[in-house]
C-alpha atoms as a PDB file:
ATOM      1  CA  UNK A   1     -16.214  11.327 -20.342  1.00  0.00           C
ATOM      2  CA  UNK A   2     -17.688  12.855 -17.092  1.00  0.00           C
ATOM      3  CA  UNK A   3     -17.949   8.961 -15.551  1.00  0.00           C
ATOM      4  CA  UNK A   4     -14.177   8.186 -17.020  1.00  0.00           C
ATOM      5  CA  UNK A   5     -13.069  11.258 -15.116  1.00  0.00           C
ATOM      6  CA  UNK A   6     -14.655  10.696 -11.920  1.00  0.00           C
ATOM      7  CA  UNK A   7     -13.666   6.815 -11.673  1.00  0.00           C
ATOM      8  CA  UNK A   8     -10.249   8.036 -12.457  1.00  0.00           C
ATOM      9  CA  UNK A   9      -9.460  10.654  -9.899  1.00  0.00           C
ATOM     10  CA  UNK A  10     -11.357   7.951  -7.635  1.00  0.00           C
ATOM     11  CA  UNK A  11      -8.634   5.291  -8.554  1.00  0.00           C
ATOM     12  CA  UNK A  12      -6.067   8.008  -8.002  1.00  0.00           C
ATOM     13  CA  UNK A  13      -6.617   8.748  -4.409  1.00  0.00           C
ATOM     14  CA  UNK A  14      -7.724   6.000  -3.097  1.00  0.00           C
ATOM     15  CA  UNK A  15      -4.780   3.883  -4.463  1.00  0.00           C
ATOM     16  CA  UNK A  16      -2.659   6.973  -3.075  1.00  0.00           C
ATOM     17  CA  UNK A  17      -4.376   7.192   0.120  1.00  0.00           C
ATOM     18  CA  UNK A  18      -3.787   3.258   0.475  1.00  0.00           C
ATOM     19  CA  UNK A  19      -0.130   3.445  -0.321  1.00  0.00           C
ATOM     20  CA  UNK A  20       0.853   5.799   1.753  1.00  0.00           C
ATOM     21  CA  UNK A  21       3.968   6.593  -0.424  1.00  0.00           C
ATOM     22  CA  UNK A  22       5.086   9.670   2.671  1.00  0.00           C
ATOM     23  CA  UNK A  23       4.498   6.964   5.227  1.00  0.00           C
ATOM     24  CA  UNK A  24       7.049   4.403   4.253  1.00  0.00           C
ATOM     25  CA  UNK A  25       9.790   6.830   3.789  1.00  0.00           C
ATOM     26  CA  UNK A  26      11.347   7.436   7.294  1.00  0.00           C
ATOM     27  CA  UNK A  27      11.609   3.591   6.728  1.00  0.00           C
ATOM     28  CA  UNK A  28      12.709   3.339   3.788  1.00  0.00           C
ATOM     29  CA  UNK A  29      15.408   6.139   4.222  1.00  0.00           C
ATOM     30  CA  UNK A  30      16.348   4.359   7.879  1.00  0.00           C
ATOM     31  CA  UNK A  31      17.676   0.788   6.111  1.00  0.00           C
ATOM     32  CA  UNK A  32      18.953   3.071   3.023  1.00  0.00           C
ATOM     33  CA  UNK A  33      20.737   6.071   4.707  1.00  0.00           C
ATOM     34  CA  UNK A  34      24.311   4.558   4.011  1.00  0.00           C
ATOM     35  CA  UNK A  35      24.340   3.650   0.523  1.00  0.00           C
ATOM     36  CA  UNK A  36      24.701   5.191  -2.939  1.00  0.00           C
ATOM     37  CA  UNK A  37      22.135   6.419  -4.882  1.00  0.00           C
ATOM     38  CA  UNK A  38      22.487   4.330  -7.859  1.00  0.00           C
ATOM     39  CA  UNK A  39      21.776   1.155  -5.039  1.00  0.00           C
ATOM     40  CA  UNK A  40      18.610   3.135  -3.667  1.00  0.00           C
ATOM     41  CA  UNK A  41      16.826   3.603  -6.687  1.00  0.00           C
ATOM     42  CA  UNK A  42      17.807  -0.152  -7.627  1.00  0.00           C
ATOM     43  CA  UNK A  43      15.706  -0.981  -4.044  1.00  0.00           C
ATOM     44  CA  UNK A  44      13.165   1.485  -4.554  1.00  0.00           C
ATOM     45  CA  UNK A  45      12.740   0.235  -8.350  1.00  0.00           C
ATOM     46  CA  UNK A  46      12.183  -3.388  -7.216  1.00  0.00           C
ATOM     47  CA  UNK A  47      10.013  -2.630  -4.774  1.00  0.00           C
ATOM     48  CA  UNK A  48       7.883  -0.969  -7.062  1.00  0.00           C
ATOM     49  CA  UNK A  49       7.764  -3.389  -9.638  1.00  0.00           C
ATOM     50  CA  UNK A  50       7.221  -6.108  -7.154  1.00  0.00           C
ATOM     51  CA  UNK A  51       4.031  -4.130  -6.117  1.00  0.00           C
ATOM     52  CA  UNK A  52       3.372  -3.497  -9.854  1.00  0.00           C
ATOM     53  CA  UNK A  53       3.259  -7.072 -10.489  1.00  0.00           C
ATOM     54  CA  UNK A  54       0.966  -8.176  -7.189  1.00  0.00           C
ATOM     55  CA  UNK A  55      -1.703  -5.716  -7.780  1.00  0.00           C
ATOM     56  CA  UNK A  56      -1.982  -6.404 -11.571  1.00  0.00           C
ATOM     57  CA  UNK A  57      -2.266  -9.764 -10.549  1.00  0.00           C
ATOM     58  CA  UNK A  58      -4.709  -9.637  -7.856  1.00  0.00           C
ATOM     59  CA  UNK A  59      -6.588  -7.467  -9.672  1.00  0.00           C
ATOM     60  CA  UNK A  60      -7.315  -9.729 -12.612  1.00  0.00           C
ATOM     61  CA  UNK A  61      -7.484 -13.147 -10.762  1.00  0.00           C
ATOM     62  CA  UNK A  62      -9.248 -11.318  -7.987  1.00  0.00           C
ATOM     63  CA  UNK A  63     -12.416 -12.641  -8.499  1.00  0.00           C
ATOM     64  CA  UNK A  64     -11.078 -15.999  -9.658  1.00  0.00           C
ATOM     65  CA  UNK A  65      -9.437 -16.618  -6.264  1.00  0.00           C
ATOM     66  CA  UNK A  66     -12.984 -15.478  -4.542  1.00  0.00           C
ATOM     67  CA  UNK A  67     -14.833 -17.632  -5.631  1.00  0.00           C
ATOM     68  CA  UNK A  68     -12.018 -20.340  -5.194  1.00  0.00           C
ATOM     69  CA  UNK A  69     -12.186 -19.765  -1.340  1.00  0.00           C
ATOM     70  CA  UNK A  70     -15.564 -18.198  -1.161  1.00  0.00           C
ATOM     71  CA  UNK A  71     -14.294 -15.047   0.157  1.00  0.00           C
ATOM     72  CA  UNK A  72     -16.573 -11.720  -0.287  1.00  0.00           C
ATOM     73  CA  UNK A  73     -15.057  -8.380  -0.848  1.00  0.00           C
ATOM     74  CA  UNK A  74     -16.656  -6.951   1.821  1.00  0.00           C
ATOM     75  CA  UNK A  75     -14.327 -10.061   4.332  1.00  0.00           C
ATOM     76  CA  UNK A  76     -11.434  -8.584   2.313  1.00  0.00           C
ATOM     77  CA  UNK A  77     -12.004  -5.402   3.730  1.00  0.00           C
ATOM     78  CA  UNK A  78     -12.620  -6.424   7.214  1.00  0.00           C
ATOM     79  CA  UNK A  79      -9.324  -8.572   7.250  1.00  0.00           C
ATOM     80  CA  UNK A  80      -7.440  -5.975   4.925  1.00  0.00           C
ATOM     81  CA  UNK A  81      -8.533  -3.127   7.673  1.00  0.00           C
ATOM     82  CA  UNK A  82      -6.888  -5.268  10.978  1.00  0.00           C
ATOM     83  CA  UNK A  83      -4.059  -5.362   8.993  1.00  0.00           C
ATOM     84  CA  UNK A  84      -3.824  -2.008   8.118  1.00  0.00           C
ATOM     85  CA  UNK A  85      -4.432  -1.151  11.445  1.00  0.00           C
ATOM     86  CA  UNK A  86      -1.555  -2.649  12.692  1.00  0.00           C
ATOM     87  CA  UNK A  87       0.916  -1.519  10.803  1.00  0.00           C
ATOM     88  CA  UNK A  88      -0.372   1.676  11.314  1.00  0.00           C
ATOM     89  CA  UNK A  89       0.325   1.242  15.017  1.00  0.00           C
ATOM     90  CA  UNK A  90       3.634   0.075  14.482  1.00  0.00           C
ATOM     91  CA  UNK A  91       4.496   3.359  12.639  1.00  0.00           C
ATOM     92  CA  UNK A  92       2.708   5.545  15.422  1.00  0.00           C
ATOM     93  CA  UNK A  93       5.392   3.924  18.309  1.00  0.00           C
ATOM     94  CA  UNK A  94       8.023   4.538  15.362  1.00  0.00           C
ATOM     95  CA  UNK A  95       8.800   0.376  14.559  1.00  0.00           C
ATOM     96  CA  UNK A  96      10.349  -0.854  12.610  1.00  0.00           C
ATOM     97  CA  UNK A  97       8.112  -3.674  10.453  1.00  0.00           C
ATOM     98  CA  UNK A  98      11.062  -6.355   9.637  1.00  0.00           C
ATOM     99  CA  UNK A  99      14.388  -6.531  11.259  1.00  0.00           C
ATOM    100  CA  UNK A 100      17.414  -8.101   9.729  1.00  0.00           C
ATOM    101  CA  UNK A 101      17.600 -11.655  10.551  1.00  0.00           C
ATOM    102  CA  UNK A 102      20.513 -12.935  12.527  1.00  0.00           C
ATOM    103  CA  UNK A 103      23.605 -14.663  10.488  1.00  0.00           C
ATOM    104  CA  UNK A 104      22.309 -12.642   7.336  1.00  0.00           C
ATOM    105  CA  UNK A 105      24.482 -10.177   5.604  1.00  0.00           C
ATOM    106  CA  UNK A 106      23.423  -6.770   5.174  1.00  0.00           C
ATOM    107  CA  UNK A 107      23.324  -6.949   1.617  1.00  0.00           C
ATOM    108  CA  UNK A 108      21.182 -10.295   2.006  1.00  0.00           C
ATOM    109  CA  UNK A 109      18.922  -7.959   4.223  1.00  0.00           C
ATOM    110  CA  UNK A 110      18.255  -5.387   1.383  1.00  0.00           C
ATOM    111  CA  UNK A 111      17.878  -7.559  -1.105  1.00  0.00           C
ATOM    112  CA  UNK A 112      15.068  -9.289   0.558  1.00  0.00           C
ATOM    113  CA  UNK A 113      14.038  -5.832   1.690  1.00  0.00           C
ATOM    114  CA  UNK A 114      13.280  -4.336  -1.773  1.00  0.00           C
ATOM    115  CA  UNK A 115      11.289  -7.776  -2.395  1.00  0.00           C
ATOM    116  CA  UNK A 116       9.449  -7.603   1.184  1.00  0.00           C
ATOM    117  CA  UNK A 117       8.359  -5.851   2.929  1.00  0.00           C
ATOM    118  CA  UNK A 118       8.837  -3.025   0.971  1.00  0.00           C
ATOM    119  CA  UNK A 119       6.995  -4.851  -2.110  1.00  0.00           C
ATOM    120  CA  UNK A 120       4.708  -6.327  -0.317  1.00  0.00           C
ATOM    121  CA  UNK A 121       3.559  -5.289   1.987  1.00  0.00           C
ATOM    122  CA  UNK A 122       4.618  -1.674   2.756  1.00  0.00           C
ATOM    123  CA  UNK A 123       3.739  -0.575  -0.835  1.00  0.00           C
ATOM    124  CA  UNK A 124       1.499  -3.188  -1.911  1.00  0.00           C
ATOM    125  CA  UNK A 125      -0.230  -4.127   1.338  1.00  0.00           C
ATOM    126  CA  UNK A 126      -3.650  -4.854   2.470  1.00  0.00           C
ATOM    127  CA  UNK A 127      -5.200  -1.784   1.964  1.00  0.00           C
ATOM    128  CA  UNK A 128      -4.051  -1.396  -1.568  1.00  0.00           C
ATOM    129  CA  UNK A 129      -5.035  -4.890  -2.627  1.00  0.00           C
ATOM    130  CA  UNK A 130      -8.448  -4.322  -1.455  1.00  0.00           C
ATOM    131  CA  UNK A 131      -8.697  -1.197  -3.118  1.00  0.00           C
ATOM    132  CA  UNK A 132      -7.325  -2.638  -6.643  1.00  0.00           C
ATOM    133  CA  UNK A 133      -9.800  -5.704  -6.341  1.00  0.00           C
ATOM    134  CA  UNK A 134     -12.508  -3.595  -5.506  1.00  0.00           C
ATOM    135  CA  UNK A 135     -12.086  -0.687  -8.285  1.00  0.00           C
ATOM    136  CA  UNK A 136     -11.385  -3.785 -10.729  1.00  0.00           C
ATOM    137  CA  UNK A 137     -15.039  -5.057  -9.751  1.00  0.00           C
ATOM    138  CA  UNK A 138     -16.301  -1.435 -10.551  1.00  0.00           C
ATOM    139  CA  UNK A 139     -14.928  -1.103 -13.977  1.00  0.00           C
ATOM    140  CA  UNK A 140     -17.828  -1.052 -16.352  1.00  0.00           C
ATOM    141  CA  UNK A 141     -15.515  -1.674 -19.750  1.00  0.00           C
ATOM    142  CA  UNK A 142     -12.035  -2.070 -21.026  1.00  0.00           C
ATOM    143  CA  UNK A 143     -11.349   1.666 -20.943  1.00  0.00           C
ATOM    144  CA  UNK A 144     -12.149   1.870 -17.554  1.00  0.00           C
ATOM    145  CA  UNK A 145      -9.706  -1.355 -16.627  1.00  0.00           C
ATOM    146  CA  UNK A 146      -6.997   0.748 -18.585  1.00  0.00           C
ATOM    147  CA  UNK A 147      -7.374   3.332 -16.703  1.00  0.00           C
ATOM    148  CA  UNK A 148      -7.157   1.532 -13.365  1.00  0.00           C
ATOM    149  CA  UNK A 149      -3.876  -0.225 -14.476  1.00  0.00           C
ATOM    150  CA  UNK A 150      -2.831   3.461 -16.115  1.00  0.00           C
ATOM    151  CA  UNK A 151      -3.506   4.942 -12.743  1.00  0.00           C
ATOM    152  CA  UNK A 152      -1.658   2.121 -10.461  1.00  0.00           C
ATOM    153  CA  UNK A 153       1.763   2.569 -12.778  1.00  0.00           C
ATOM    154  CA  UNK A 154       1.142   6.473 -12.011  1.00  0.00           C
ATOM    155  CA  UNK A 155       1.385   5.802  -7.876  1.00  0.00           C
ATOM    156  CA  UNK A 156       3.530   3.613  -8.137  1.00  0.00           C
ATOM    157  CA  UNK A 157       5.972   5.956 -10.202  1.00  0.00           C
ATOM    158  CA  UNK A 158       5.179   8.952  -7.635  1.00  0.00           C
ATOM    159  CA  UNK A 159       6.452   6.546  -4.919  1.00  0.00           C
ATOM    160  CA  UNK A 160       9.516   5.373  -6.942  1.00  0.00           C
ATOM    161  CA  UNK A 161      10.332   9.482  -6.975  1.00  0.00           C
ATOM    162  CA  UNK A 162       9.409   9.531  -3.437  1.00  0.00           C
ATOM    163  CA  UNK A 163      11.409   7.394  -2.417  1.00  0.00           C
ATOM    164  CA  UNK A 164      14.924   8.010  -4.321  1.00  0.00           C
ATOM    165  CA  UNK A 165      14.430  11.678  -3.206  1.00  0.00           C
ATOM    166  CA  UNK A 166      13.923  10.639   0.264  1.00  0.00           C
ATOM    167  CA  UNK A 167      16.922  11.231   1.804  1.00  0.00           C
ATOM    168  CA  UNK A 168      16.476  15.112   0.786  1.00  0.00           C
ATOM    169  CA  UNK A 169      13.009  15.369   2.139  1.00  0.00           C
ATOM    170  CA  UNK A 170      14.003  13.714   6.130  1.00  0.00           C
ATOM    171  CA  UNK A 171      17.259  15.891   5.301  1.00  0.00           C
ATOM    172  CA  UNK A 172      15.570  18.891   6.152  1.00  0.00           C
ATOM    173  CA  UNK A 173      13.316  17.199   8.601  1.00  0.00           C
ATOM    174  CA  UNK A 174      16.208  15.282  11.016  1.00  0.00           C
ATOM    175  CA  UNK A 175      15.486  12.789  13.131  1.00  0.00           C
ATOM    176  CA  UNK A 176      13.333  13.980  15.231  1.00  0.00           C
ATOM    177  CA  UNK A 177      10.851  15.069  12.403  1.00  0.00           C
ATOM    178  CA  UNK A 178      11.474  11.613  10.925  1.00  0.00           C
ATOM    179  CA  UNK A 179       9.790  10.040  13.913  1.00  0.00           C
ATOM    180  CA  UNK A 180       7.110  12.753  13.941  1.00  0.00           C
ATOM    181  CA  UNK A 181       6.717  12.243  10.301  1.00  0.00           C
ATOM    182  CA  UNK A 182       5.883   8.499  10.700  1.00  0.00           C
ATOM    183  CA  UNK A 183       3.552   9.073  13.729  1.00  0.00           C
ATOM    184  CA  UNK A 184       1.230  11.448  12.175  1.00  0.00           C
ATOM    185  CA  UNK A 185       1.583   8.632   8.676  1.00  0.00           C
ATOM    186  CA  UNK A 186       0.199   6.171  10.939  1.00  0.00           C
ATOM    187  CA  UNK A 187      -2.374   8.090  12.707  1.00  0.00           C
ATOM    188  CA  UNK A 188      -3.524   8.512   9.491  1.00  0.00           C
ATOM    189  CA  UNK A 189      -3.120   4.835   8.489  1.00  0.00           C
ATOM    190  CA  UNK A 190      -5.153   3.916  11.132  1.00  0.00           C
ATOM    191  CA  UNK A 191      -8.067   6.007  10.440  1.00  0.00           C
ATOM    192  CA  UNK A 192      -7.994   4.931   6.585  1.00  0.00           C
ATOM    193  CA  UNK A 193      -7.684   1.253   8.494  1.00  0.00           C
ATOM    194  CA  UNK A 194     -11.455   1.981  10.837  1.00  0.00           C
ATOM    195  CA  UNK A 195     -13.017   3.118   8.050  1.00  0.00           C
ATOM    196  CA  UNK A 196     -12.026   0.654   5.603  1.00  0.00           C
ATOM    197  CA  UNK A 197     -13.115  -1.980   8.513  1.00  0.00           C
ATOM    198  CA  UNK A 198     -16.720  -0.159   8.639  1.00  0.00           C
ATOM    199  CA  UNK A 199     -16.881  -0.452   5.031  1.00  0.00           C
ATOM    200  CA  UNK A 200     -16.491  -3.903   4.934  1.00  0.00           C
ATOM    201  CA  UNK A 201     -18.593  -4.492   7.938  1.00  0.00           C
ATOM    202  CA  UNK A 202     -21.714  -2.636   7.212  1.00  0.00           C
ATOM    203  CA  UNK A 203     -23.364  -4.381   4.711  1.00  0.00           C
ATOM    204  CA  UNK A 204     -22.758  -7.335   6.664  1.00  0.00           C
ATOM    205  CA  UNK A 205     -24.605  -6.114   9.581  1.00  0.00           C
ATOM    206  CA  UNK A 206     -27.202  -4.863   7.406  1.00  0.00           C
ATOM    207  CA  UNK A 207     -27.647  -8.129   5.546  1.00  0.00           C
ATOM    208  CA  UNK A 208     -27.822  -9.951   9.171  1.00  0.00           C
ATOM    209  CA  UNK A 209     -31.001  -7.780  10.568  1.00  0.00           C
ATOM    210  CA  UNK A 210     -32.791  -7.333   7.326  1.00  0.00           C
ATOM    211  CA  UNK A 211     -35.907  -8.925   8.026  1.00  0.00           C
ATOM    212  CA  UNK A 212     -37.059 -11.018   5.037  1.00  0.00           C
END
């Protein structure tokens, strides 16, 4: 019980910390401010699922599409951390990740929104594939892959509530503490983007001056 406790609290806040359901709502709220609620939680509902379906998917042809390509987890990481990093930045100088595309219609714009990148990969991006793939790998039984899937519909509902109650949150914040909001997201989105880089590069280091 002890191991199914600490592999689930594990799951919890990595998959949380990866995420980053607070960090994508100044976005979020910035394409949604002028429409009704019923259309916001119909966005923030298939963004979720979208991310549902990606990371239930990566996570059980993971290791199928490893081996396909001959990629290692710890590559994942490195890759998965550059790309973290970046968006990171982006929210730090307060960008914007996607801009509507010229001669398409706004509601053209949000469908695609919900899909990406607010699917993939603002909820389900980089970091949180990496994570999935690599607490997948760690599962020791079915239990433990229940709980992993059990724990990803959990986040993922937190950041459906997140973001329908958005508005109320920045709402108290203003514009000025949306901005603020996002910087200090991405400062933090950039240090969760180092030291998933490290991870990932460590053992490869180590492997390459091991003397054998």
């Amino acid at each position: 019980m002890e191991r199914l406790f600490q592999f689930s609290l594990f799951a919890f806040t990595s998959l949380f910390t990866m995420v980053t359901p607070f960090g994508m709502i100044p976005l979020f709220t910035s394409i949604t401010s002028q429409m009704p609620l019923h259309d916001v939680r119909k966005i923030a509902f298939k963004g979720v699922l979208t991310a549902f379906i990606i990371m239930v998917l990566i996570a059980l042809a993971g290791n199928f599409i490893f081996d396909f390509f001959h990629i290692s987890i710890n590559g994942l990481k490195i890759v998965g951390g550059i790309l973290f990093f970046m968006s990171g930045y982006d929210m730090v100088q307060a960008k914007l990740s996607r801009l509507k595309e010229e001669g398409q219609s706004f509601s053209e714009f949000v469908n695609d929104f919900a899909i990406t990148p607010l699917g993939i990969p603002i909820i389900c991006g980089p970091g949180s594939i990496t994570v999935t793939v690599v607490l997948f790998n760690d599962t020791r039984n079915v239990i433990e892959k229940l709980i992993l899937f059990g724990v990803i519909v959990v986040v993922l509902l937190i950041t459906y509530l997140l973001l329908v109650g958005s508005k109320k949150l920045l709402s108290f914040l203003g514009d000025n503490g949306n901005k603020v909001l996002m910087r200090i997201m991405g400062l933090i989105v950039m240090v969760i983007a180092v030291e998933l880089m490290f991870a990932g590069l460590k053992p490869i280091v180590q492997d390459m001056i091991t003397v054998k």
